[in-house]
N, C-alpha and C. Protein backbone atom coordinates (compact mmCIF):
# COMPACT_ATOMS: atom_id res chain seq x y z
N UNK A 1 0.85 -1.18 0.00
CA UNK A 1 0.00 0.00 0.00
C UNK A 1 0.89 1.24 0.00
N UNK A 2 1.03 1.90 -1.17
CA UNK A 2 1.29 3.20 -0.94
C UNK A 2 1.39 3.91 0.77
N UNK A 3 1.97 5.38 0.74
CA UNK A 3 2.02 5.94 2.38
C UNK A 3 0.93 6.50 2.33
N UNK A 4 -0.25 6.27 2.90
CA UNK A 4 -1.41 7.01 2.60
C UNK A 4 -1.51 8.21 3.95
N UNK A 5 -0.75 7.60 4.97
CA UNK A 5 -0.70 8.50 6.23
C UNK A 5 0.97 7.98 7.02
N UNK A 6 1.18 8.90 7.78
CA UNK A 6 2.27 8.96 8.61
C UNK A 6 2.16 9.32 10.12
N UNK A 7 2.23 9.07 10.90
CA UNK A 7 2.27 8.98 12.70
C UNK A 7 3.08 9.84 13.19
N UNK A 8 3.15 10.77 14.18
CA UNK A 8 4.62 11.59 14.68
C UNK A 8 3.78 11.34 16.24
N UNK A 9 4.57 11.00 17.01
CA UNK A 9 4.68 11.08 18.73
C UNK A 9 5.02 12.17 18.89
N UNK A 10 4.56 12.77 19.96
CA UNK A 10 4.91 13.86 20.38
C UNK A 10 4.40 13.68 21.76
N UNK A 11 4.89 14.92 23.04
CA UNK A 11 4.13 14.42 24.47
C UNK A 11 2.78 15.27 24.50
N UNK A 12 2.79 15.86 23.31
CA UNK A 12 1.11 16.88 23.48
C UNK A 12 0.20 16.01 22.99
N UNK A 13 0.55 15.12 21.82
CA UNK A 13 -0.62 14.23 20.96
C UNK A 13 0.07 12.93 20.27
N UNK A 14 -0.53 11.93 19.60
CA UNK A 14 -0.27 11.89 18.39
C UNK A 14 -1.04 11.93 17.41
N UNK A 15 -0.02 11.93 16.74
CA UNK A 15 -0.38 13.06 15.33
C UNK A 15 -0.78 12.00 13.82
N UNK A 16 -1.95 12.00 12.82
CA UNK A 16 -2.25 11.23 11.98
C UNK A 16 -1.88 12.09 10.64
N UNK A 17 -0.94 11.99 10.36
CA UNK A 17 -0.67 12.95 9.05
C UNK A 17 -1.43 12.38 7.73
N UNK A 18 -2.29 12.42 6.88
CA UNK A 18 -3.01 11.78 5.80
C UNK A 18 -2.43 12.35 4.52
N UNK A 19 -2.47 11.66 3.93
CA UNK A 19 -1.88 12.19 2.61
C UNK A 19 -2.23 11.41 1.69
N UNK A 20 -3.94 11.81 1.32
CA UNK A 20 -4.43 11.01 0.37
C UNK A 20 -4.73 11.21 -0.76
N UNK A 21 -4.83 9.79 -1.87
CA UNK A 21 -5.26 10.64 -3.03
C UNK A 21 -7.08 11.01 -3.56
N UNK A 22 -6.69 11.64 -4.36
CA UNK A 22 -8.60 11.86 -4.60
C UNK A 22 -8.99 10.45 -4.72
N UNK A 23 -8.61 9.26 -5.02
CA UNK A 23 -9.56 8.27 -5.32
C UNK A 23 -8.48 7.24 -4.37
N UNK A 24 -9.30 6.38 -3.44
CA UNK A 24 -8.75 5.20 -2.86
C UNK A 24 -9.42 3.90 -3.47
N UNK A 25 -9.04 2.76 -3.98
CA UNK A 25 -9.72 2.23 -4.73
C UNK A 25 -10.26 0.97 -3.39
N UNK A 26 -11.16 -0.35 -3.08
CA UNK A 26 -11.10 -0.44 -2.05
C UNK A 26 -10.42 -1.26 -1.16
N UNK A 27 -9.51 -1.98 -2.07
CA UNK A 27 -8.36 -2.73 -2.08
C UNK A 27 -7.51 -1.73 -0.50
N UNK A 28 -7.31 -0.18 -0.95
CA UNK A 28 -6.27 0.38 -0.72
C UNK A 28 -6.94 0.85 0.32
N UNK A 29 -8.42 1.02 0.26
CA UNK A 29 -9.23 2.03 1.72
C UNK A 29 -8.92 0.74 2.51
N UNK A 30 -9.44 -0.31 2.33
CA UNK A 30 -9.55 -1.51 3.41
C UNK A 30 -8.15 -1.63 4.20
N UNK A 31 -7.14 -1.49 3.51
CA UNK A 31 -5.76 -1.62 3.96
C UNK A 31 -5.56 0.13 4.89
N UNK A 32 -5.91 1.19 4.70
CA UNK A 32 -6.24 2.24 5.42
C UNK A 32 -6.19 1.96 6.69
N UNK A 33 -7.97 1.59 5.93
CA UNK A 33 -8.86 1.46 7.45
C UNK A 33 -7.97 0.47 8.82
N UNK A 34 -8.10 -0.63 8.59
CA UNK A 34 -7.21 -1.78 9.19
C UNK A 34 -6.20 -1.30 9.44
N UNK A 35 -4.93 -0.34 8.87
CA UNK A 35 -3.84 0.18 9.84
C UNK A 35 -4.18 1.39 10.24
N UNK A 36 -4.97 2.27 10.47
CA UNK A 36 -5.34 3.34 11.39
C UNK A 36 -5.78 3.05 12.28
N UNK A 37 -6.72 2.12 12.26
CA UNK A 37 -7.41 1.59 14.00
C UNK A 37 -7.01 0.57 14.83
N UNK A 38 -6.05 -0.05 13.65
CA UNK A 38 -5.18 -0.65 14.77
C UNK A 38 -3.83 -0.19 15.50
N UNK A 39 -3.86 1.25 14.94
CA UNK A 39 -2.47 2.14 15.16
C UNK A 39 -3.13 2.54 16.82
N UNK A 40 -4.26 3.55 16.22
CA UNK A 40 -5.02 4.13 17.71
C UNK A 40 -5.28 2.76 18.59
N UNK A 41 -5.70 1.62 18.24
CA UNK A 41 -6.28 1.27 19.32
C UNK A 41 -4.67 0.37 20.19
N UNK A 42 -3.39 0.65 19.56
CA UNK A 42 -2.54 -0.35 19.86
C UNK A 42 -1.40 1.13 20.88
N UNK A 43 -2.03 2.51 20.13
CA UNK A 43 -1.00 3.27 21.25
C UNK A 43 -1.36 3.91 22.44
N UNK A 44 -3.02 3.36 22.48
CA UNK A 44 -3.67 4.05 23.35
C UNK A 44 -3.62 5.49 23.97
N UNK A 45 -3.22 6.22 23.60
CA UNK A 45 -3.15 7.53 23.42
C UNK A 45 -4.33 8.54 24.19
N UNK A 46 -4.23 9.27 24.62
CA UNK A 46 -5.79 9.71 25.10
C UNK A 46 -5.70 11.38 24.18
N UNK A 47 -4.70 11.80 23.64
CA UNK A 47 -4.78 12.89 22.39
C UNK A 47 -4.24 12.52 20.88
N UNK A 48 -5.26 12.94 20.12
CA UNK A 48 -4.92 12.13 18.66
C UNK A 48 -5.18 13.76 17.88
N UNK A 49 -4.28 14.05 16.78
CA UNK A 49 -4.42 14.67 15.92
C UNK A 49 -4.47 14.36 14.60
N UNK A 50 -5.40 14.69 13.51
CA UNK A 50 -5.52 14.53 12.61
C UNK A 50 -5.06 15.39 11.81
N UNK A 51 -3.91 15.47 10.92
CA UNK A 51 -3.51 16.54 10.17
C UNK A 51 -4.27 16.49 8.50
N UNK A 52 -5.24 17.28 8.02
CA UNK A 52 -5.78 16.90 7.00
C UNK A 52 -5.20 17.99 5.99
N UNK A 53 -4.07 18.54 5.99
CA UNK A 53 -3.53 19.40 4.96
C UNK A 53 -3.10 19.02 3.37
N UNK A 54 -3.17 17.97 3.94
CA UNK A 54 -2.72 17.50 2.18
C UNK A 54 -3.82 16.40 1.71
N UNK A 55 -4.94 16.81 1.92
CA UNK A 55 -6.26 15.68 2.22
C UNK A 55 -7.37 17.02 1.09
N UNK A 56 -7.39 17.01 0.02
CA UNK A 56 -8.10 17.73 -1.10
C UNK A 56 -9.97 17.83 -1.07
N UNK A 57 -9.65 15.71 -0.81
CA UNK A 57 -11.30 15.28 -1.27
C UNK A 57 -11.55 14.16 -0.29
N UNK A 58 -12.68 13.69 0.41
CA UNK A 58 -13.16 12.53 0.90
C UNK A 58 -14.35 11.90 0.32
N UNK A 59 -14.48 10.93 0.35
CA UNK A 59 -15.49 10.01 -0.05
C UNK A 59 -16.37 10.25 0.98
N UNK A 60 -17.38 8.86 0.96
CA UNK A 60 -18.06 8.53 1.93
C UNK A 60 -17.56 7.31 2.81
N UNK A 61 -16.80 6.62 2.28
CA UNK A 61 -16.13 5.49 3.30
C UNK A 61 -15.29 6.32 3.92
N UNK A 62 -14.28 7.79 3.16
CA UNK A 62 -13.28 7.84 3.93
C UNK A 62 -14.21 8.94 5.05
N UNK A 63 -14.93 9.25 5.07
CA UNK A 63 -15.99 10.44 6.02
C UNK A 63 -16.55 8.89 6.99
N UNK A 64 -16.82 8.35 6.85
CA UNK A 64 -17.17 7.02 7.59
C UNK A 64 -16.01 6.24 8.61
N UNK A 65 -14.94 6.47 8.02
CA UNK A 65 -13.55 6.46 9.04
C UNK A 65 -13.43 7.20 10.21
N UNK A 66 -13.62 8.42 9.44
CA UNK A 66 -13.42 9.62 10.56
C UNK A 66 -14.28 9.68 11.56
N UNK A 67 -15.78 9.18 11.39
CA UNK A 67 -16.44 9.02 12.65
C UNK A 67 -15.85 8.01 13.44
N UNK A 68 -15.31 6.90 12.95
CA UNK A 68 -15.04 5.35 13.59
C UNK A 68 -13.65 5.67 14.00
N UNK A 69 -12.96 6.95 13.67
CA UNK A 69 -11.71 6.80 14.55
C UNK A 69 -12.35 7.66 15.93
N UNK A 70 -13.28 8.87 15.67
CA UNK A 70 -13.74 9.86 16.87
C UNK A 70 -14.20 8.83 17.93
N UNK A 71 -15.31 7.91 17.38
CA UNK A 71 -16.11 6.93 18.13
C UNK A 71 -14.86 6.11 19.18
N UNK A 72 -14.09 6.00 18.30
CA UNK A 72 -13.12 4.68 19.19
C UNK A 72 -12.09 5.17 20.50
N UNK A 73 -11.87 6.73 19.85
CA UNK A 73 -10.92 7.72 20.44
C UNK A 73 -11.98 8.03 21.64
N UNK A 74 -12.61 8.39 21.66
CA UNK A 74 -13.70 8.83 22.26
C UNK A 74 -14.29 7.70 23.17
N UNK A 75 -14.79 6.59 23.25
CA UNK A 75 -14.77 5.54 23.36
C UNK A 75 -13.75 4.99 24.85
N UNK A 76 -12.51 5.49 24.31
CA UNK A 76 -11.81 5.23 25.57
C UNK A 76 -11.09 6.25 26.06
N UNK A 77 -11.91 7.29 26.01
CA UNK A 77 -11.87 8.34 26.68
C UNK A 77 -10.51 9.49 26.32
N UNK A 78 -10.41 9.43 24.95
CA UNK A 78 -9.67 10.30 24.34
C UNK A 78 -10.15 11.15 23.66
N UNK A 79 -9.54 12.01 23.74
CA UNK A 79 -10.39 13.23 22.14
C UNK A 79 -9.45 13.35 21.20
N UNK A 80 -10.29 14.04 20.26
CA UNK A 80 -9.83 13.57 18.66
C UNK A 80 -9.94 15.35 18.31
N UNK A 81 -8.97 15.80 17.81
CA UNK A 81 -8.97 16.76 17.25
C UNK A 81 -8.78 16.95 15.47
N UNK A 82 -9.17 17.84 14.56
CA UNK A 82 -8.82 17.60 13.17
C UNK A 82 -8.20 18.93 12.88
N UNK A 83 -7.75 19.07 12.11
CA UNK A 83 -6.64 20.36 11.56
C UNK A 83 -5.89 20.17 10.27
N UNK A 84 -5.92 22.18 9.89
CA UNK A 84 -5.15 21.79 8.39
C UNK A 84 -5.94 21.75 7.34
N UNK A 85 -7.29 22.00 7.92
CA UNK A 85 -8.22 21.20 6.56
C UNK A 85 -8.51 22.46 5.87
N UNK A 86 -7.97 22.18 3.95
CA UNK A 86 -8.39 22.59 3.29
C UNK A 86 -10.01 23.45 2.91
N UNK A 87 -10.18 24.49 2.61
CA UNK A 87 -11.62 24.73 2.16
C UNK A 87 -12.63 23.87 1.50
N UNK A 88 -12.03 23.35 0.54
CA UNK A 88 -12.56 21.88 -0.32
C UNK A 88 -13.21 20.73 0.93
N UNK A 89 -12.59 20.71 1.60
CA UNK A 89 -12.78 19.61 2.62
C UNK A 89 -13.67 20.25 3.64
N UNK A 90 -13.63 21.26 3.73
CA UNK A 90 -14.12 21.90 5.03
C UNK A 90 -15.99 22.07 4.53
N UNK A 91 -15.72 22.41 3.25
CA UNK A 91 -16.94 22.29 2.71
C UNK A 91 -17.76 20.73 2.55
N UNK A 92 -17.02 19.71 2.20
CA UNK A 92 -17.58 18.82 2.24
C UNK A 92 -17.90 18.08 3.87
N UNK A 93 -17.28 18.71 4.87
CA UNK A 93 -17.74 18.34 6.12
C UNK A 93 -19.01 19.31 6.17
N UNK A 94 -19.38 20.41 6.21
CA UNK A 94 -20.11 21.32 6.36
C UNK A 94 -21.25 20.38 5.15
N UNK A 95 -21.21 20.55 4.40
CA UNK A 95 -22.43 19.92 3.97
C UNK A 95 -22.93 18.85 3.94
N UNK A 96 -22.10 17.50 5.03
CA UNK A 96 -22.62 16.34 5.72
C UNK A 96 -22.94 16.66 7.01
N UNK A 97 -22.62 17.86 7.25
CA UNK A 97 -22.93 18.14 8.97
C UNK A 97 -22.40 17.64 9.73
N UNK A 98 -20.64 17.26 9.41
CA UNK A 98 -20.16 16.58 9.98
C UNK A 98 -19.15 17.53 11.00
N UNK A 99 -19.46 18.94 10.59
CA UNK A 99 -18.44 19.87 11.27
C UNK A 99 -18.70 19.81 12.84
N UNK A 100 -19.98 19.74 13.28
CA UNK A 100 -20.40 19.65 14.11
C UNK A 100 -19.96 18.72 15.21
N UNK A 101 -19.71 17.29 14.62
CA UNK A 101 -18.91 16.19 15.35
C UNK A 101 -17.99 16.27 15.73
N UNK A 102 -16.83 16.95 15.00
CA UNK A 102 -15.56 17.03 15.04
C UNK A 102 -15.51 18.47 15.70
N UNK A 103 -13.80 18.38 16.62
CA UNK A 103 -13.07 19.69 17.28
C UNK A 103 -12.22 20.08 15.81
N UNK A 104 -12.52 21.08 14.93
CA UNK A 104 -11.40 21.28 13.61
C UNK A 104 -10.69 22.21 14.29
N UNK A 105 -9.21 22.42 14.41
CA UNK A 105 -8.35 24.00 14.50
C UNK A 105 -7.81 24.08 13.37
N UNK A 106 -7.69 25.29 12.92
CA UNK A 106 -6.77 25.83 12.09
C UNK A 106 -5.36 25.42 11.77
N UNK A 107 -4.58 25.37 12.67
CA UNK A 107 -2.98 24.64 12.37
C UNK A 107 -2.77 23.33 13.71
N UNK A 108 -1.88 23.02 13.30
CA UNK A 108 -1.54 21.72 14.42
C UNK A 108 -1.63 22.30 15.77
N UNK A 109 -0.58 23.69 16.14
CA UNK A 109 -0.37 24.32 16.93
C UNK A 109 -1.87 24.37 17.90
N UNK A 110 -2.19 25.07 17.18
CA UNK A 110 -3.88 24.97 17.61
C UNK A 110 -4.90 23.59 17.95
N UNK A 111 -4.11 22.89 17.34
CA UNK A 111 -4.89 21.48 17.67
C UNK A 111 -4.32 21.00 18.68
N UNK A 112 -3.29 21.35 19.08
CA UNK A 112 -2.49 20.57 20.18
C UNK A 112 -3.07 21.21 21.39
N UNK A 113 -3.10 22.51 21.18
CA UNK A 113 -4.17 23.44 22.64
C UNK A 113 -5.29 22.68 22.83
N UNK A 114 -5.95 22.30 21.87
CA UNK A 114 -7.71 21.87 21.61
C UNK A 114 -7.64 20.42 22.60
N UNK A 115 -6.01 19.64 21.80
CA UNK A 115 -6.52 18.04 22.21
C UNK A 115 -6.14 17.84 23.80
């Protein structure tokens, strides 16, 4: 599988760097999905950042992730912050009403205050 995302530790969070392309075919989402939640659920972490800066477009499976990482983060009593996100993206959360679910900040910096 291609690097579709990258991890950074840090003692404020960790950090989900995404770096996807407009189309995941589902070969490549399934392989995603399966190493992101087994990343969170294996570092137990109680602050997670999502860096969505280089993240253009989402589907509906990949908008279906993002609840199932909040749910899981959340779940065991972590919060989930998102950041970085493009206008393109910001719009397509806003018109699933998904802005609402999610903590978004503006830069990491800001997400690291939030998480």
């Amino acid at each position: 599988m291609p690097d579709f995302y990258r991890i950074e530790s840090s003692e404020r969070a960790q950090v989900i760097e995404l770096t996807l392309p407009q189309m995941l075919d589902s070969a490549e989402f399934d392989e995603l999905n399966e190493a992101i939640l087994s990343t969170i659920s294996e570092r137990k972490s109680e602050r997670w950042v999502i860096d969505l800066g280089q993240v253009s477009y989402m589907g509906s499976a990949m908008l279906g992730l993002m609840v199932n990482l909040r749910q899981q983060i959340k779940s065991a009593g972590g919060k989930l912050v998102l950041c970085s996100m493009p206008p393109s993206l910001m719009q397509i959360f806003r018109t699933c009403c998904m802005e609402r679910l999610f903590v978004i900040a503006k830069t990491r910096d800001e997400a690291f205050r939030s998480a």
